[in-house]
N, C-alpha and C. Protein backbone atom coordinates (compact mmCIF):
# COMPACT_ATOMS: atom_id res chain seq x y z
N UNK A 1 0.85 -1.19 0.00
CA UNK A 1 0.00 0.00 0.00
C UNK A 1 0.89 1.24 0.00
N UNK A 2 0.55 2.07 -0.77
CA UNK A 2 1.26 3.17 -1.02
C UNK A 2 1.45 4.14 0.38
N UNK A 3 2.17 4.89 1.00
CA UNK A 3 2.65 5.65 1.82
C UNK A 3 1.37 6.54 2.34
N UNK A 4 0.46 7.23 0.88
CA UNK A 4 -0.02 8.48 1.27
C UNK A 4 -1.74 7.90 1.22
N UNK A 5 -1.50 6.24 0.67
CA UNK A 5 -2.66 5.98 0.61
C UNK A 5 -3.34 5.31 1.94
N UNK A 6 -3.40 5.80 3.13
CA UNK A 6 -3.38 5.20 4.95
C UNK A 6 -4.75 5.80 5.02
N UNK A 7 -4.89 6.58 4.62
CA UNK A 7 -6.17 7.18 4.95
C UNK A 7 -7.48 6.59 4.64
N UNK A 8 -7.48 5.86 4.00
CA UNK A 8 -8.68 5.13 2.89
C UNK A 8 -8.49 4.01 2.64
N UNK A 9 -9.45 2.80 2.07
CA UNK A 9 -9.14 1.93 2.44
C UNK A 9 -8.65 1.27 0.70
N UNK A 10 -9.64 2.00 -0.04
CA UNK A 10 -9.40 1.84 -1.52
C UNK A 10 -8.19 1.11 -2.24
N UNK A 11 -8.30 0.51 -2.80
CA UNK A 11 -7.12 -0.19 -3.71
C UNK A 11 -7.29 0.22 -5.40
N UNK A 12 -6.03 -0.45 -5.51
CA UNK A 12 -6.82 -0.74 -7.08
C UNK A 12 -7.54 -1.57 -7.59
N UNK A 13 -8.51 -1.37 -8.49
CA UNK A 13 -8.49 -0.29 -9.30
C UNK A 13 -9.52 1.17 -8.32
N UNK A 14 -9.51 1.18 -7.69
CA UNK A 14 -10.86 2.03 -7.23
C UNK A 14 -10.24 3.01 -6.65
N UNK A 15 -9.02 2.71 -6.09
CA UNK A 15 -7.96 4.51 -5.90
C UNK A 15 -7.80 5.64 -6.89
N UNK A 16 -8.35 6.74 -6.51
CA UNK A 16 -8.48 7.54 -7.49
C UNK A 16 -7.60 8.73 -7.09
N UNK A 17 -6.58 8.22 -6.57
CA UNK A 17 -5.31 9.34 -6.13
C UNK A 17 -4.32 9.15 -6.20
N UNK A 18 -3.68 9.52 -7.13
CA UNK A 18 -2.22 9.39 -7.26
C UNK A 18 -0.98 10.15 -6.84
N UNK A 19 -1.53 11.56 -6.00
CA UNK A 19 -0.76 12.01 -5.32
C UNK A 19 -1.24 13.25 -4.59
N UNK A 20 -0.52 13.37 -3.71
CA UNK A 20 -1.15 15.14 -2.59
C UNK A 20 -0.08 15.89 -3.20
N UNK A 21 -0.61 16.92 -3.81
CA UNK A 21 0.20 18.19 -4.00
C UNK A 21 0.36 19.18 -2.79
N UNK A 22 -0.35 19.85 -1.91
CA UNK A 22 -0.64 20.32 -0.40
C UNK A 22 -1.90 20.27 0.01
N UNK A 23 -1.34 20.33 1.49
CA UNK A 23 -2.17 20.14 2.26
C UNK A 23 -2.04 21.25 3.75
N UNK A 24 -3.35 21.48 3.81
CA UNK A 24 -3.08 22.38 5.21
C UNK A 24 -4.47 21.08 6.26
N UNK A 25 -3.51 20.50 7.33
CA UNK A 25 -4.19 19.98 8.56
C UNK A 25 -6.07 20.89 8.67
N UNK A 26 -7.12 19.46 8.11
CA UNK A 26 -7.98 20.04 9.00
C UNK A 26 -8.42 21.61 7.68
N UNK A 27 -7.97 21.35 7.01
CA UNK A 27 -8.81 22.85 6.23
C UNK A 27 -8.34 22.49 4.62
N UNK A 28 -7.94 22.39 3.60
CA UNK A 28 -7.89 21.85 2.77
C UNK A 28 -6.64 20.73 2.32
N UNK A 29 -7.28 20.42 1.00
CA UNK A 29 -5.85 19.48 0.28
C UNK A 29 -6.09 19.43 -1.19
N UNK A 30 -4.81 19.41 -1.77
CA UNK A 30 -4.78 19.29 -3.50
C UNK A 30 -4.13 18.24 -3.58
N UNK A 31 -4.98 17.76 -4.58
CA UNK A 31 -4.15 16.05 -5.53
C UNK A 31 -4.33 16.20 -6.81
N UNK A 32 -4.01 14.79 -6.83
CA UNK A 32 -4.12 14.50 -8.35
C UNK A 32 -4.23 13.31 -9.01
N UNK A 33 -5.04 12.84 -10.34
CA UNK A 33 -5.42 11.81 -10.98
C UNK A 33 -5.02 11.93 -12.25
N UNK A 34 -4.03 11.24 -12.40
CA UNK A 34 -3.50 11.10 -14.18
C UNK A 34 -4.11 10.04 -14.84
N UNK A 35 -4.67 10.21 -15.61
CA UNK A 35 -5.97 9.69 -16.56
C UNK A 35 -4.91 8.84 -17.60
N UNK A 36 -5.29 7.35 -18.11
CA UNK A 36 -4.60 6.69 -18.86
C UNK A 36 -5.16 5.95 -19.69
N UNK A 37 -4.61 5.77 -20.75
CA UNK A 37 -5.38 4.57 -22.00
C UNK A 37 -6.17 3.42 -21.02
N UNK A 38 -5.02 2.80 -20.18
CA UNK A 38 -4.98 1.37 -19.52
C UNK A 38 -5.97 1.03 -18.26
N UNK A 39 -6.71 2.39 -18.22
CA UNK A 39 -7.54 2.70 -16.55
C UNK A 39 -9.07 1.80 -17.31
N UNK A 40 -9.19 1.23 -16.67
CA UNK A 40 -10.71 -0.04 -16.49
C UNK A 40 -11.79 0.48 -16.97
N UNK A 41 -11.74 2.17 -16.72
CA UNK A 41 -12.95 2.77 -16.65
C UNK A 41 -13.13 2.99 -18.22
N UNK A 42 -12.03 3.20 -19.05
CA UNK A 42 -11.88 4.20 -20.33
C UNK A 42 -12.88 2.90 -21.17
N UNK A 43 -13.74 2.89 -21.70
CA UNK A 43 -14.92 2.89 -22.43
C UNK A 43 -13.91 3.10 -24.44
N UNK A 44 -13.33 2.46 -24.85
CA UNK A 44 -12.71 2.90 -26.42
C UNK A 44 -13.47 2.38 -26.98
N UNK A 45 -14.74 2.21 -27.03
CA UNK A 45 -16.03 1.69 -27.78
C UNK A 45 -16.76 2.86 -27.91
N UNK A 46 -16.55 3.87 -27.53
CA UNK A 46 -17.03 5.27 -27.76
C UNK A 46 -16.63 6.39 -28.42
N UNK A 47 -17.29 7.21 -28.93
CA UNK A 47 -16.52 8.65 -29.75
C UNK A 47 -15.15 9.24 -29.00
N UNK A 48 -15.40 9.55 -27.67
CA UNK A 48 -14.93 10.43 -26.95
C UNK A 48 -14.30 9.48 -25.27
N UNK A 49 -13.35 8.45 -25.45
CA UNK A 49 -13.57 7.54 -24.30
C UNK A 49 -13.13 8.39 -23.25
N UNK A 50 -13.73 8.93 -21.76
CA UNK A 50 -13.04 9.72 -20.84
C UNK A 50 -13.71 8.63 -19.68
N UNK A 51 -13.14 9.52 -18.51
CA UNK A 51 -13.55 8.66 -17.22
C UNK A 51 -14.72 9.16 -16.86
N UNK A 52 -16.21 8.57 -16.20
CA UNK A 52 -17.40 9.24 -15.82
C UNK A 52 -17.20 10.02 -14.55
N UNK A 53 -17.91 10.77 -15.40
CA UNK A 53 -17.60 12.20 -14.44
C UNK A 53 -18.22 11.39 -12.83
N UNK A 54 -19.13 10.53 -12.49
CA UNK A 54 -19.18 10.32 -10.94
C UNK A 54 -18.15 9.20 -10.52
N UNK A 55 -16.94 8.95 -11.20
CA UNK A 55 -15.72 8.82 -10.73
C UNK A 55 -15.17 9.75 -10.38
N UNK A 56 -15.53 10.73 -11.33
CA UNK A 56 -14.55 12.16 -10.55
C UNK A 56 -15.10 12.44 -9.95
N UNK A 57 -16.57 12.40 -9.16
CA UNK A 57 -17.32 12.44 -7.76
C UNK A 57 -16.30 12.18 -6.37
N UNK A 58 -16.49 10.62 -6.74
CA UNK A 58 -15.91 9.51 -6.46
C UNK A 58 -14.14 10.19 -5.44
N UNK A 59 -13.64 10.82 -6.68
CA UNK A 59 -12.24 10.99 -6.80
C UNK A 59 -12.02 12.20 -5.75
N UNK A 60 -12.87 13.28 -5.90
CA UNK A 60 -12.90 14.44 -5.15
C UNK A 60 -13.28 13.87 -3.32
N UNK A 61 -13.72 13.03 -3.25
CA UNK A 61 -14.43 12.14 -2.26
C UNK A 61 -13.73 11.64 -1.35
N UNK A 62 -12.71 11.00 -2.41
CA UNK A 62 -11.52 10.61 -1.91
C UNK A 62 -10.45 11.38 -1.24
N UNK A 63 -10.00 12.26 -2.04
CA UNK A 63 -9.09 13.31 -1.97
C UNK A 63 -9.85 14.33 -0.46
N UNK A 64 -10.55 14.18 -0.17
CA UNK A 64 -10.95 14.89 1.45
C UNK A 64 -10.98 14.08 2.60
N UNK A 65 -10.67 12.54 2.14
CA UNK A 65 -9.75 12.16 3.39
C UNK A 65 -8.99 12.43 4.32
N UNK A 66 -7.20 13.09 2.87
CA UNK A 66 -6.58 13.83 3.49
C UNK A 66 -6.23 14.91 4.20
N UNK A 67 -7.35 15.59 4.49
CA UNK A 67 -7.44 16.59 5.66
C UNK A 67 -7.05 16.12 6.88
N UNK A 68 -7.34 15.14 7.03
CA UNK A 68 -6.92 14.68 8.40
C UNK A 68 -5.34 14.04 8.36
N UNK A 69 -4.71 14.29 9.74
CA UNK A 69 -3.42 14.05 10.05
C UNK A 69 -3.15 12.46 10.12
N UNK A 70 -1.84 12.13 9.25
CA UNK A 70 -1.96 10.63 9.32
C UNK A 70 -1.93 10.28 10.80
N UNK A 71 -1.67 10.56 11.85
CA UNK A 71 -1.56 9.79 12.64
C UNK A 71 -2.82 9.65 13.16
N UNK A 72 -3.96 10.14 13.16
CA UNK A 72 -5.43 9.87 12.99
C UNK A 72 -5.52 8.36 13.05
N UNK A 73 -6.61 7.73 13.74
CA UNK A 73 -6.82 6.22 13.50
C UNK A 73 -8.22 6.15 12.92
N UNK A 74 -8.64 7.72 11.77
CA UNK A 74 -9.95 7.54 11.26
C UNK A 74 -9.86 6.89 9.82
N UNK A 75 -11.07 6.43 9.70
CA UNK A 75 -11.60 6.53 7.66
C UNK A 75 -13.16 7.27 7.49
N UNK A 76 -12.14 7.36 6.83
CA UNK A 76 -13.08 8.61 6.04
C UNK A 76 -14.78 8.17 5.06
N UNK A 77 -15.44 8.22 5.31
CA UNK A 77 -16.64 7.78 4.38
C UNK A 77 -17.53 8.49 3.45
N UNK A 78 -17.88 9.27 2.94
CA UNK A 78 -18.94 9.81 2.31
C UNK A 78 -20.06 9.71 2.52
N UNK A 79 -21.25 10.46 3.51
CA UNK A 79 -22.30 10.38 3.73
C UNK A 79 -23.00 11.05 2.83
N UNK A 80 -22.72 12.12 1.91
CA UNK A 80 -23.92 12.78 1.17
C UNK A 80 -23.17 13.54 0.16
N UNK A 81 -23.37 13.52 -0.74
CA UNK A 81 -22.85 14.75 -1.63
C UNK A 81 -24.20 15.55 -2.20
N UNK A 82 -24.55 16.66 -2.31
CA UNK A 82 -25.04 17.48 -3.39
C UNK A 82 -24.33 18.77 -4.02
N UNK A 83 -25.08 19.10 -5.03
CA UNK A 83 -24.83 20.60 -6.04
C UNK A 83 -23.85 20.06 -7.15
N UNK A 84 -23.57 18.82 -7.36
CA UNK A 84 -23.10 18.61 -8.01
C UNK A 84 -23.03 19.40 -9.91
N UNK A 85 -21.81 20.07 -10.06
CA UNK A 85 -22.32 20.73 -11.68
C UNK A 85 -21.39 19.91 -12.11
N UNK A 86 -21.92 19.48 -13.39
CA UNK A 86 -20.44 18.98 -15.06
C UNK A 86 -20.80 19.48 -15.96
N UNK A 87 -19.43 20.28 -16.02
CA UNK A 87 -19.08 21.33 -16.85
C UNK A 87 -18.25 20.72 -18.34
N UNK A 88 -17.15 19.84 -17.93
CA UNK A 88 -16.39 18.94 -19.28
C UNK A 88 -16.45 17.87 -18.91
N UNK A 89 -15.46 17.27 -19.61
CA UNK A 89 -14.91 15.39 -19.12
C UNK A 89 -13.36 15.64 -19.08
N UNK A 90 -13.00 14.25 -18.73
CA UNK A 90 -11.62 14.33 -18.64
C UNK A 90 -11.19 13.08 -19.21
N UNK A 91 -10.19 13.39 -20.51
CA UNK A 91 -9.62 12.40 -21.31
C UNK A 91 -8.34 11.56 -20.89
N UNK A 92 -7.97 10.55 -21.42
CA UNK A 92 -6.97 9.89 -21.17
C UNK A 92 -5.86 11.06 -21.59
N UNK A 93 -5.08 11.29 -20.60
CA UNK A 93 -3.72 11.87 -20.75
C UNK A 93 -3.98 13.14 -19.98
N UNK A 94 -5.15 13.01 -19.12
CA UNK A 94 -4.93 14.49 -18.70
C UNK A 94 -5.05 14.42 -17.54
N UNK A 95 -4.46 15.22 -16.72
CA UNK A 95 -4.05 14.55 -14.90
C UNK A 95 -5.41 16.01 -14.68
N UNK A 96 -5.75 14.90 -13.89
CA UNK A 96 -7.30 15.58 -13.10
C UNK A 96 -6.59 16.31 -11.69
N UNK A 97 -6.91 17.46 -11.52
CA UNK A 97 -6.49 18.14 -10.52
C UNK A 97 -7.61 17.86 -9.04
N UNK A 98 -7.48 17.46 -7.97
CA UNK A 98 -7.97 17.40 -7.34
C UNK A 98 -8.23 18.51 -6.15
N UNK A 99 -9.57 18.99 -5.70
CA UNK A 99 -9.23 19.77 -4.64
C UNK A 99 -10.57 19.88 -3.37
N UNK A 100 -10.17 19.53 -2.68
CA UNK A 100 -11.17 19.72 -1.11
C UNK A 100 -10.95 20.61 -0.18
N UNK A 101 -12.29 21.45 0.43
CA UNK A 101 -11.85 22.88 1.58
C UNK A 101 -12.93 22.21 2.61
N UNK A 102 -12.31 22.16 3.47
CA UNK A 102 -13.64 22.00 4.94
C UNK A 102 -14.12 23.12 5.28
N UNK A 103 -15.02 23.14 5.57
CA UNK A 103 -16.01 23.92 5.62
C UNK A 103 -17.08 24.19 7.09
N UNK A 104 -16.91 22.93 7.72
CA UNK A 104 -17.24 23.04 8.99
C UNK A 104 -16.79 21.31 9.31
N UNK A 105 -16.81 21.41 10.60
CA UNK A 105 -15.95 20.15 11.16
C UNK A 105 -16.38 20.15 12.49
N UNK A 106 -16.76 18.85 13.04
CA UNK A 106 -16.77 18.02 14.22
C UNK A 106 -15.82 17.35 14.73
N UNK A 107 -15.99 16.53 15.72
CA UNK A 107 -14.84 15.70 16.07
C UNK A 107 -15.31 14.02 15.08
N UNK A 108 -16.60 14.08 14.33
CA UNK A 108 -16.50 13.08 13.31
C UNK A 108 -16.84 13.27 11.62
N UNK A 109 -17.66 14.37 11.66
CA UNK A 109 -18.37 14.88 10.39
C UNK A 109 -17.53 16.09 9.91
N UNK A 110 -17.12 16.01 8.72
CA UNK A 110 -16.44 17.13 8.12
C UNK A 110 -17.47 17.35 6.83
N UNK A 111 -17.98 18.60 6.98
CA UNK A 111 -18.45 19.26 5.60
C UNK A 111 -17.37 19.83 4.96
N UNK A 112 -17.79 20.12 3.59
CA UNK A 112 -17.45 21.02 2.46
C UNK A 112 -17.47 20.59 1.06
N UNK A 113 -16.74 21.74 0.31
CA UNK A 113 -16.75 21.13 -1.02
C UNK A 113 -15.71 21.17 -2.27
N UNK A 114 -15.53 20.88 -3.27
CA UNK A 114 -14.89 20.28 -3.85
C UNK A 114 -14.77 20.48 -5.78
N UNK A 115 -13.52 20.56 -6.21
CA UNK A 115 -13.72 20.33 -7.39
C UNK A 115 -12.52 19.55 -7.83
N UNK A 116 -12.93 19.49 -9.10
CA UNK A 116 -11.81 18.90 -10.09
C UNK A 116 -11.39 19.20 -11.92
N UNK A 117 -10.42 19.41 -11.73
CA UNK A 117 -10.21 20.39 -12.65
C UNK A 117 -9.31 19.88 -13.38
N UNK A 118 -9.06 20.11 -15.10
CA UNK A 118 -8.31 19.61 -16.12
C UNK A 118 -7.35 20.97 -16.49
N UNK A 119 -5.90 21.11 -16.77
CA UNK A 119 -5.50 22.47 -17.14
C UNK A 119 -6.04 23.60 -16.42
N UNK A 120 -6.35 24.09 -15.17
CA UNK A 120 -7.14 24.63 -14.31
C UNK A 120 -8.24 25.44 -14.85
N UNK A 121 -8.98 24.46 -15.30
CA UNK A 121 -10.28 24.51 -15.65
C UNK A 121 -11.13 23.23 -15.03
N UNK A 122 -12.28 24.17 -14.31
CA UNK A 122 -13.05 22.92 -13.60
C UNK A 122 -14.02 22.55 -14.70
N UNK A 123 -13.35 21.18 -14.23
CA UNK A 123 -14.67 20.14 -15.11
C UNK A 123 -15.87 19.60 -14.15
N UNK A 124 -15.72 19.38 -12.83
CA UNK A 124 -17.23 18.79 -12.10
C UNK A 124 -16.71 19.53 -11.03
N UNK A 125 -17.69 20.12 -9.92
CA UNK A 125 -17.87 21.09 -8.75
C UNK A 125 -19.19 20.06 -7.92
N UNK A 126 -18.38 19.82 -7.28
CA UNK A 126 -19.31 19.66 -6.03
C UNK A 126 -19.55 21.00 -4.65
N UNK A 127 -20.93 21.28 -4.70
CA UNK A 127 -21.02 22.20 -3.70
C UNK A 127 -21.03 21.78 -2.21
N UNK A 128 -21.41 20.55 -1.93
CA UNK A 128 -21.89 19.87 -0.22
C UNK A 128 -21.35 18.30 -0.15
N UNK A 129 -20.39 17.86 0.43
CA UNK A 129 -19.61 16.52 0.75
C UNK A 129 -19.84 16.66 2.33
N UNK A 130 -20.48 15.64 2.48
CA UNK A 130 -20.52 15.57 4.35
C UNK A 130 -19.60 14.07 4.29
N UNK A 131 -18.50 14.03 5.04
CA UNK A 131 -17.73 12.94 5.44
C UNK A 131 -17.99 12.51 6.76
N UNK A 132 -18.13 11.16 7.12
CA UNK A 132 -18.18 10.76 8.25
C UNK A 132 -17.02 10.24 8.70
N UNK A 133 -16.06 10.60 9.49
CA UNK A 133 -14.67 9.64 10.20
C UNK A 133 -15.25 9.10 11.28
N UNK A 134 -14.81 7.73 11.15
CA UNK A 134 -14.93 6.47 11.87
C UNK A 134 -13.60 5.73 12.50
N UNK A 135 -13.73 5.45 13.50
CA UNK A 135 -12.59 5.15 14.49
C UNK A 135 -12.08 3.63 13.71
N UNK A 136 -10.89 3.35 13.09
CA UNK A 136 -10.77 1.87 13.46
C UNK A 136 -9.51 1.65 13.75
N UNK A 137 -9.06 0.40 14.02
CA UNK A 137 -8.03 0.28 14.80
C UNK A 137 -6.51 0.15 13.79
């Protein structure tokens, strides 16, 4: 298991993070998803094969894990998303920018929201991600 991947329980293929660009403890984090011919999802039976945009749901979802400090013994879950907008897609070869801001926080529920962006241009915006952290050992 990868170093930065502790937070989540995800493997492959269903990890949709390939790296933290920054992070501030507890208030946001930037990543990233480099999009490839070889990814499960890519559909080449189609005009236009990209990844579905509620992977990049999915992906943004992910990427607000890392708010929290690894030494944390939480995981992170997704209880709700809305406001969801899609604006583009995102093609093989293009690293999906990831980004999450908290927005209000408990000692288990973290709100906020989220986008993801191609060439810093957002392609899907989530307005409302409620995360639930759960204790495990």
């Amino acid at each position: 298991m990868k170093e930065n991947q502790r937070l989540i329980p995800h493997m492959y293929p269903m990890y949709f993070v390939d790296g933290i660009i920054e992070k501030i403890p507890f208030k946001k984090v930037k990543g990233f998803k480099n999009i490839t011919w070889n990814e499960w999802f890519i559909n080449q039976n189609i005009e236009k094969p990209h990844m579905p945009e509620l992977l990049i749901v999915e992906a943004i979802g992910q990427i607000s894990a890392y708010v929290l400090e690894e030494k944390e013994k939480k995981l992170g879950v997704i209880a709700e998303f809305s406001g969801v907008n899609i604006f583009d897609q995102a093609f093989p070869g293009d690293r999906l920018e990831l980004f999450f801001e908290v927005t209000k926080r408990n000692e288990k529920i973290f709100r906020g929201w989220g986008t993801a962006s191609v060439d810093g241009r957002v392609i899907v915006e989530v307005k409302k991600f409620t995360i639930l952290y759960v204790d495990y050992k």
